[in-house]
Protein backbone atom coordinates (compact mmCIF):
# COMPACT_ATOMS: atom_id res chain seq x y z
CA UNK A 1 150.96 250.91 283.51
CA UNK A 2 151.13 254.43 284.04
CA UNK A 3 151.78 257.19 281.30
CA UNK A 4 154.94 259.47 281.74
CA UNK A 5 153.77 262.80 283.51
CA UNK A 6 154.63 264.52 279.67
CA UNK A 7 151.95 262.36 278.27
CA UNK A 8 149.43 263.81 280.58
CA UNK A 9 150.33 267.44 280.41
CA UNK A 10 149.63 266.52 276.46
CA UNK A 11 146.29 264.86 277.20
CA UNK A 12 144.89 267.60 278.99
CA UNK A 13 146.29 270.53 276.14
CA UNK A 14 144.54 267.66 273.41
CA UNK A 15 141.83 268.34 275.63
CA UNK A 16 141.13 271.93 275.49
CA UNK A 17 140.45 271.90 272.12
CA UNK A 18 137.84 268.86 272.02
CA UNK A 19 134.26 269.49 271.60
CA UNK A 20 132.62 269.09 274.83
CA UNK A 21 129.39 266.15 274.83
CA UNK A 22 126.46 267.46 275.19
CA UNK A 23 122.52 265.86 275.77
CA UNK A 24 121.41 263.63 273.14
CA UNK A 25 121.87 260.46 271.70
CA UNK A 26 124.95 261.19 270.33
CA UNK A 27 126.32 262.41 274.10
CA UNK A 28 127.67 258.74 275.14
CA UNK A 29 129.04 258.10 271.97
CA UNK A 30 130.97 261.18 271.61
CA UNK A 31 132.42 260.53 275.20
CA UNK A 32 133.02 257.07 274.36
CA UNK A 33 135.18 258.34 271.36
CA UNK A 34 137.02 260.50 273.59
CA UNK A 35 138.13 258.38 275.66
CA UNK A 36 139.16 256.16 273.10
CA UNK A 37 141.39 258.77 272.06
CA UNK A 38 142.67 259.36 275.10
CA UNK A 39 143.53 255.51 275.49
CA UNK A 40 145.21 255.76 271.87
CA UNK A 41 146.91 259.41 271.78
CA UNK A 42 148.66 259.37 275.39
CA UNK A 43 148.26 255.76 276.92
CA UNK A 44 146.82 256.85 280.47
CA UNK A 45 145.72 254.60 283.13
CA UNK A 46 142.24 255.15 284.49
CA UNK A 47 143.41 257.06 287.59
CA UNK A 48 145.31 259.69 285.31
CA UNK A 49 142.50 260.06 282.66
CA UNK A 50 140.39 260.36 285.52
CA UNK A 51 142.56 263.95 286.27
CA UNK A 52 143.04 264.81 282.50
CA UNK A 53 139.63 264.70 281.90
CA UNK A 54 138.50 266.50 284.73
CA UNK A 55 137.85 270.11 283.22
CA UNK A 56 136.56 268.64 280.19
CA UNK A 57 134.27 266.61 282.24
CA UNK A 58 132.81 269.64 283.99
CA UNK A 59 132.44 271.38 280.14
CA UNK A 60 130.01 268.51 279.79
CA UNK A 61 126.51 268.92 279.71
CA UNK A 62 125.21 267.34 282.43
CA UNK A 63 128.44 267.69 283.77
CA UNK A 64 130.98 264.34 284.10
CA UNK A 65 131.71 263.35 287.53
CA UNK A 66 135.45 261.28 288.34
CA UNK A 67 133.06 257.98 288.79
CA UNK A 68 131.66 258.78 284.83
CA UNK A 69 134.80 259.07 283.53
CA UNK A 70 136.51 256.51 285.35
CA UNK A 71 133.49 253.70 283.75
CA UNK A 72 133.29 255.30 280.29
CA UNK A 73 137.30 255.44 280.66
CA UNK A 74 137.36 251.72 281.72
CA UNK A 75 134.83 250.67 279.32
CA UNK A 76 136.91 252.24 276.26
CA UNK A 77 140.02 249.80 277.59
CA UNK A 78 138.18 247.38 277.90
CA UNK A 79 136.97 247.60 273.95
CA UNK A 80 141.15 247.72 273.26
CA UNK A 81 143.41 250.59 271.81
CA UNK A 82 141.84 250.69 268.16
CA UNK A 83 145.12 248.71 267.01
CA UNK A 84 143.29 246.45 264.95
CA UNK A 85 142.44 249.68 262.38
CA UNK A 86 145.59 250.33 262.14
CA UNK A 87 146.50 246.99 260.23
CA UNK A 88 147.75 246.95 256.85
CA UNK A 89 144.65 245.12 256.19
CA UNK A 90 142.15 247.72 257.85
CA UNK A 91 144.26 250.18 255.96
CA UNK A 92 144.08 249.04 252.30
CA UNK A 93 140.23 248.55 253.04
CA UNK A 94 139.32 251.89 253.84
CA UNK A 95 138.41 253.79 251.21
CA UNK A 96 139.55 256.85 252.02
CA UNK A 97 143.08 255.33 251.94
CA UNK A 98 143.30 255.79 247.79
CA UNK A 99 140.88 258.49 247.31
CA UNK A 100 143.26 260.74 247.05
CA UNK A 101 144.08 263.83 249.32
CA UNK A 102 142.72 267.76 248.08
CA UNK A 103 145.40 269.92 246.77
CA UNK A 104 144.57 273.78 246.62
CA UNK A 105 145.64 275.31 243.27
CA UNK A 106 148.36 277.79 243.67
CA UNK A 107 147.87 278.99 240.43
CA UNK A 108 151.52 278.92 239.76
CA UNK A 109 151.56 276.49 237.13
CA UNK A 110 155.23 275.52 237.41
CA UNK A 111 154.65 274.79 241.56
CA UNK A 112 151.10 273.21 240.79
CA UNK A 113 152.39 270.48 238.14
CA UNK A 114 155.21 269.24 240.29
CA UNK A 115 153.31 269.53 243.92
CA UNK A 116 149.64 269.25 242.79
CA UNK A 117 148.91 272.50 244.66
CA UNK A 118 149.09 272.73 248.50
CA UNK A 119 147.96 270.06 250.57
CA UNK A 120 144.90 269.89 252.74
CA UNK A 121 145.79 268.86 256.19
CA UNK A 122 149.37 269.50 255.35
CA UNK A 123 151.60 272.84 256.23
CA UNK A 124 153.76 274.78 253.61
CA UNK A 125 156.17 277.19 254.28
CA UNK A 126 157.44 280.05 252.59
CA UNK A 127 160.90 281.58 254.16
CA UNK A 128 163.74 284.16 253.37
CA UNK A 129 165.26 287.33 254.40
CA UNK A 130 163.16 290.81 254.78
CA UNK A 131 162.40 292.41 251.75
CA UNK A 132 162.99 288.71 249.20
CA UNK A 133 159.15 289.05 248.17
CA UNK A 134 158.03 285.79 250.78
CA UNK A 135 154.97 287.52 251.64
CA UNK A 136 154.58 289.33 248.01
CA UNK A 137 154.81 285.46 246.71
CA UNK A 138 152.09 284.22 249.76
CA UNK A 139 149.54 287.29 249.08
CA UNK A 140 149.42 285.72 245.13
CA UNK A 141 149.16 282.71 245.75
CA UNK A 142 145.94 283.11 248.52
CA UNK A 143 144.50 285.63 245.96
CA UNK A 144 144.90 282.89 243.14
CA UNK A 145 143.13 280.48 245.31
CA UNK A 146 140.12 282.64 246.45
CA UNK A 147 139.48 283.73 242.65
CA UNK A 148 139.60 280.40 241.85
CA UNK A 149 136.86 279.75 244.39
CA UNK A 150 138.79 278.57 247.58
CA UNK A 151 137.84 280.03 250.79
CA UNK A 152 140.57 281.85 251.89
CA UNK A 153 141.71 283.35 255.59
CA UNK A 154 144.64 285.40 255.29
CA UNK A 155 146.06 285.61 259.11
CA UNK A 156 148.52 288.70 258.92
CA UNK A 157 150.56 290.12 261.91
CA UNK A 158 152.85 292.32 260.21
CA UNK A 159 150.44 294.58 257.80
CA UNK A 160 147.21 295.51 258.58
CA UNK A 161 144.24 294.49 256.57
CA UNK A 162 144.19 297.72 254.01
CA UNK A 163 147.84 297.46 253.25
CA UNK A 164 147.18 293.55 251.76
CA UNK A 165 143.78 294.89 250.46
CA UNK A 166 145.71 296.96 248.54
CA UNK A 167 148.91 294.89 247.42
CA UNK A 168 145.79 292.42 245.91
CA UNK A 169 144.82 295.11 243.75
CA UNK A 170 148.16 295.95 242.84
CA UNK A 171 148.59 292.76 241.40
CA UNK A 172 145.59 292.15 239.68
CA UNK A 173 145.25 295.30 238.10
CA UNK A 174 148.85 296.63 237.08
CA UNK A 175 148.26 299.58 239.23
CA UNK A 176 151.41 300.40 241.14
CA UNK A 177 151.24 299.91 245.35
CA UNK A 178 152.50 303.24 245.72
CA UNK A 179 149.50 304.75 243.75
CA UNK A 180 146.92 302.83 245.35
CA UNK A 181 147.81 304.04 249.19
CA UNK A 182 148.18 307.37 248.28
CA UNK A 183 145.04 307.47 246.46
CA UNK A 184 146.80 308.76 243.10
CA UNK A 185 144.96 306.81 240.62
CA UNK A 186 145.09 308.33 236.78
CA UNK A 187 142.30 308.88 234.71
CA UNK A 188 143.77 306.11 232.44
CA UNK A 189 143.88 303.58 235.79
CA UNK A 190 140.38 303.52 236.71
CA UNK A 191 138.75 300.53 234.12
CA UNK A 192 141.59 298.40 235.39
CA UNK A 193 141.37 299.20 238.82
CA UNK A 194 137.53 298.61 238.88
CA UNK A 195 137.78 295.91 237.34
CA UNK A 196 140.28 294.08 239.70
CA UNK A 197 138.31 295.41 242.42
CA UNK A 198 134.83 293.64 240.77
CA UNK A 199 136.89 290.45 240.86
CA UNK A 200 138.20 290.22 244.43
CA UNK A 201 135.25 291.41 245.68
CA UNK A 202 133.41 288.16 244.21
CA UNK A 203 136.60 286.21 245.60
CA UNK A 204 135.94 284.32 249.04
CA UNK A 205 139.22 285.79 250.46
CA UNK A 206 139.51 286.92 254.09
CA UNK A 207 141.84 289.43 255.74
CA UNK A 208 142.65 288.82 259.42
CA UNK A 209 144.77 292.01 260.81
CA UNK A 210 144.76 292.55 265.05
CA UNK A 211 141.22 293.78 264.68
CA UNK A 212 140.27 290.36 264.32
CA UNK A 213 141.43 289.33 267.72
CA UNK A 214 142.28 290.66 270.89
CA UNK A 215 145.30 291.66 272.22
CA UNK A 216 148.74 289.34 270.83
CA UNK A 217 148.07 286.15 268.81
CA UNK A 218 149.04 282.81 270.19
CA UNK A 219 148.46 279.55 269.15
CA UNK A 220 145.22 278.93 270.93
CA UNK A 221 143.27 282.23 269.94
CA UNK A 222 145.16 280.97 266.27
CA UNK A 223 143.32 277.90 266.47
CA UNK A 224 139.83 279.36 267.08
CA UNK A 225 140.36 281.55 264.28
CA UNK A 226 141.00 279.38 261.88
CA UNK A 227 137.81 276.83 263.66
CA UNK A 228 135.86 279.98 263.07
CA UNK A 229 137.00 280.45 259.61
CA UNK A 230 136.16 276.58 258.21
CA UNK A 231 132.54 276.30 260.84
CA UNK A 232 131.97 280.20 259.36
CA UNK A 233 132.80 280.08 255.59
CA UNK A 234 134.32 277.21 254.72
CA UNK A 235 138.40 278.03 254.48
CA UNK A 236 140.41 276.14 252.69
CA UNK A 237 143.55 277.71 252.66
CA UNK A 238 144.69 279.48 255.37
CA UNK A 239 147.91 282.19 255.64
CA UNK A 240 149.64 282.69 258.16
CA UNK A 241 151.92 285.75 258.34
CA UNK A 242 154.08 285.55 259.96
CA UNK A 243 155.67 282.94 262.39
CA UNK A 244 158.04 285.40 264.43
CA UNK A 245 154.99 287.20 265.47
CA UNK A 246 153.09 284.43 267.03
CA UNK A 247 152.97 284.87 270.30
CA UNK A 248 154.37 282.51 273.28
CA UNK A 249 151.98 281.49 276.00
CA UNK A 250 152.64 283.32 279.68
CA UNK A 251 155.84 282.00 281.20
CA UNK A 252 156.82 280.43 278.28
CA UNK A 253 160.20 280.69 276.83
CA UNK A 254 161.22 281.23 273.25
CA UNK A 255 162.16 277.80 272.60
CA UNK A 256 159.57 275.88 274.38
CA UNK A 257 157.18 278.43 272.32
CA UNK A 258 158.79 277.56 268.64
CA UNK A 259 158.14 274.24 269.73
CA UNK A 260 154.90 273.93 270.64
CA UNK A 261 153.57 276.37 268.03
CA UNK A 262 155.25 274.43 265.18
CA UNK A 263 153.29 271.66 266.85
CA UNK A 264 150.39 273.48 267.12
CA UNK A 265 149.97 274.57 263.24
CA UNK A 266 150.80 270.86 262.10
CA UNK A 267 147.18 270.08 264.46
CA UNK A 268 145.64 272.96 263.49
CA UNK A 269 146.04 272.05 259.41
CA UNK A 270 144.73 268.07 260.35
CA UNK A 271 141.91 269.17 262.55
CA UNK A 272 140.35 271.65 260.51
CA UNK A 273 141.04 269.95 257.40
CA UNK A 274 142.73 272.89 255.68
CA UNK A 275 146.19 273.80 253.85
CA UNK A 276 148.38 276.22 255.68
CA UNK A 277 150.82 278.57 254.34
CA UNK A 278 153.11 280.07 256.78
CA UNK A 279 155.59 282.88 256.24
CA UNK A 280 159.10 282.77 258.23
CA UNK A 281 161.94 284.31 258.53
CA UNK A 282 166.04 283.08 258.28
CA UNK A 283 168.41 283.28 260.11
CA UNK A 284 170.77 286.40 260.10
CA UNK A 285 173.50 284.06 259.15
CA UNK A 286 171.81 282.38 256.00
CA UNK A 287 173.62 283.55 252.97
CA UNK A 288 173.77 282.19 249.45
CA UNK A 289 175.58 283.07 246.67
CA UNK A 290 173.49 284.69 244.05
CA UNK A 291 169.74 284.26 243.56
CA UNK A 292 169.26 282.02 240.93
CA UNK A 293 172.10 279.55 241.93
CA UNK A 294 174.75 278.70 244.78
CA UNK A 295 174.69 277.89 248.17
CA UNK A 296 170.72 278.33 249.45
CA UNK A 297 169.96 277.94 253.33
CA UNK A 298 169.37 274.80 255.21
CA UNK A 299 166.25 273.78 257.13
CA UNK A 300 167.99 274.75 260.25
CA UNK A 301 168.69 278.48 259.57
CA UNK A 302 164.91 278.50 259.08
CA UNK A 303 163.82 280.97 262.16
CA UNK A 304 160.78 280.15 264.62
CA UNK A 305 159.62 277.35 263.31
CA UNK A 306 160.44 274.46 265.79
CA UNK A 307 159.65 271.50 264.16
CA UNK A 308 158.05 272.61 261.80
CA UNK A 309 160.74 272.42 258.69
CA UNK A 310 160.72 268.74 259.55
CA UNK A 311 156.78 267.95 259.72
CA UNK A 312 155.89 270.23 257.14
CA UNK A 313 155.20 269.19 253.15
CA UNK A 314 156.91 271.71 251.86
CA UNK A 315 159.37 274.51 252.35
CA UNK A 316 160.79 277.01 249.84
CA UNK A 317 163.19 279.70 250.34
CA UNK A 318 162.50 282.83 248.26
CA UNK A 319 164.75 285.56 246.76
CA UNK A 320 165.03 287.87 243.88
CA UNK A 321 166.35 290.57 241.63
CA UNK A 322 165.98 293.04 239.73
CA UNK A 323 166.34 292.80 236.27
CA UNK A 324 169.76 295.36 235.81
CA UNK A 325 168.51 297.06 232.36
CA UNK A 326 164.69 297.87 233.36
CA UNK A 327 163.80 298.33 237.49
CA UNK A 328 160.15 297.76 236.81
CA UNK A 329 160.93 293.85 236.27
CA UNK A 330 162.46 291.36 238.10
CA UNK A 331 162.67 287.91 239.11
CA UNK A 332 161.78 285.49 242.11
CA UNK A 333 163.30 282.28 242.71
CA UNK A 334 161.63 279.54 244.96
CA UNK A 335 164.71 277.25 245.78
CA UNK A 336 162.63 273.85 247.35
CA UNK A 337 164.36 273.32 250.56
CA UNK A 338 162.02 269.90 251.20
CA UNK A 339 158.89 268.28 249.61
CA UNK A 340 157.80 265.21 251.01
CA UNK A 341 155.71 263.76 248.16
CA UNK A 342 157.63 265.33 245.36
CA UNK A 343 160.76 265.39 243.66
CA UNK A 344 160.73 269.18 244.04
CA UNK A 345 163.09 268.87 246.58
CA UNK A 346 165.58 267.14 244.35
CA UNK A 347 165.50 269.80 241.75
CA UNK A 348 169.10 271.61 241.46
CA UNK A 349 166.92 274.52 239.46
CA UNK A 350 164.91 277.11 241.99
CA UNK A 351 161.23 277.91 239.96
CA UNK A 352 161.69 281.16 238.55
CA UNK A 353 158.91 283.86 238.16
CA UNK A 354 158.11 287.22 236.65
CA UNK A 355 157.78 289.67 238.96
CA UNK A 356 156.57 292.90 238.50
CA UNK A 357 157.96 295.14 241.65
CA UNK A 358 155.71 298.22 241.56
CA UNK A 359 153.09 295.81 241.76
CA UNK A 360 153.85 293.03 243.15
CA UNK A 361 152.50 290.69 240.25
CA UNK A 362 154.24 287.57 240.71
CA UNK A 363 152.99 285.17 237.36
CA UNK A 364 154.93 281.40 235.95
CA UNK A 365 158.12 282.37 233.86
CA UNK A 366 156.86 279.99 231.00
CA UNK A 367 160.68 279.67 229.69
CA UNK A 368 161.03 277.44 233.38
CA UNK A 369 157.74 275.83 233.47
CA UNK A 370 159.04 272.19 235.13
CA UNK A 371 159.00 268.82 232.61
CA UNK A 372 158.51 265.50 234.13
CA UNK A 373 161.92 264.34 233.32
CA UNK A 374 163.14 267.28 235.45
CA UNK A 375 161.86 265.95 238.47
């Protein structure tokens, strides 16, 4: 039975992204696998594998011709569709099935004793309107992690890479942002600022701005980055900011583009085995009526992000204020919009933070560190 013409459009994008086989003994086992994957993933019949797996074929080295693939292709239906590991049975046999999945530390307390930190082959996202301290609340979190010995990327395609260089400092040394990029550091500012500079600089954190890549950023160049990143130096966390500026593909529209990015960073977090943290937008529309409380946005008025709201493990919609008696202090709220293996989601109470607006020093509000019975 033939696979709907969808299926093999999907086969063939699965395909640009799998490792080609090359000589050795591994080489008929890896294309064995393949196909097995292609038999599983899409359902094709031999004569549309046989097309799907054309250009992969020819990445092959020796080359595949259509009478290889067609006998490895009929060779992997003939072993069956891998069903039988997908039992109950097979399932609760595995080990890896209860050895528990890696969470990356936030080091927000409050987020990382109701979520366990972020998940590894999962996506979180962080959303709200311009100037709510999303990214501010991102950039600490990916600093956490990389002083806490994560490999970090941090994909950014709104500031360049000196701008978050410097908001990272801000927040680790209580120097103000404004001082650092204009170079007006006192006398008195210096031990501090060496000192969070001696730190960072120990810190396996990496800053991605255009430089990195060339031209616009779409989902496939995204994908080799963050390939690069985990083959490279071992990232475990990766940021991306933020979703509005990922490019669509030529002659793509902006629908079909939310769509299959969304899609793309949900197979970009299982493939490479890492967390992702991606920063969107809302919709001009979203209102709510005070920080802290009242109507928060819905999934939907969550902008650019396709399916993502739905597939993702998390989502949290960030705002603040400033505290009305002292402008150096203020507060974020992270209202949990969705968490799939939480009870965050439940909570009627956003988390609330210190933050320290000069710097951008976001740190737990200990007052509204989460109980279990909250949850």
């Amino acid at each position: 039975m033939s696979a709907p013409a969808d299926m093999v459009a999907c086969a063939i994008r699965w395909l640009m992204t799998a490792k080609p086989a090359v000589s050795g003994l591994d080489r008929d086992s890896h294309i064995r696998d393949t196909c097995r994957q292609i038999v599983i993933k899409f359902g094709l019949d031999t004569n549309q594998a046989v097309h799907a797996m054309a250009d992969w074929g020819q990445l092959c080295s020796p080359p595949l011709s259509e009478s290889d693939i067609a006998r490895h292709f009929q060779n992997a239906l003939v072993e069956g569709t891998g069903f039988e590991s997908f039992s109950f049975a097979a399932i609760a046999d595995d080990p890896a099935t209860f050895a528990g999945k890696e969470h990356i530390a936030t080091g927000l307390r409050q987020l990382d004793a109701v979520l366990g930190g972020l998940r590894v082959e999962g996506v979180s996202l962080v959303c709200g309107k311009p100037g709510q301290a999303k990214s501010t609340i991102a950039a600490q979190i990916v600093a956490n992690a990389a002083l806490a010995g994560d490999p970090v990327g941090s994909i950014n395609l709104e500031l360049c890479r000196e701008d978050i260089a410097h908001l990272a400092i801000a927040q680790f040394s209580g120097i103000p942002r404004r001082a650092i990029s204009t170079g007006n550091i006192r006398n008195g500012q210096t031990s501090a600022f060496r000192s969070a500079m001696d730190q960072l600089k120990g810190a396996p954190l990496y800053i991605l701005d255009s430089g990195a890549f060339p031209g616009a950023l779409d989902r496939v160049k995204l994908r080799a980055l963050v390939r690069r990143g985990v083959e490279q130096h071992g990232w475990k966390l990766v940021l991306l900011d933020y979703l509005g500026l990922l490019s669509p593909l030529e002659r793509e529209d902006q629908f079909r583009s939310d769509i299959e990015n969304s899609t793309a960073i949900k197979e970009i977090a299982q493939e490479c085995g890492v967390a992702m943290l991606v920063v969107s937008a809302m919709r001009k529309s979203a209102t709510f009526s005070k920080p802290n409380g009242g109507k928060v946005p819905s999934l939907d008025e969550v902008t650019g992000a396709g399916r993502l709201t739905y597939d993702c493990t998390n989502c949290f919609y960030i705002c603040n204020e400033i505290d009305g008696e002292d402008p150096n202090r203020g507060t974020v709220y992270a209202h949990c919009l969705k968490s799939r293996y939480s009870g965050a989601g439940k909570r009627d109470e956003p988390f609330v933070f210190d933050w320290t607006p000069a710097t951008g020093r976001i740190v737990d509000r200990l007052a509204h560190y989460p109980m279990e019975d909250e949850l």
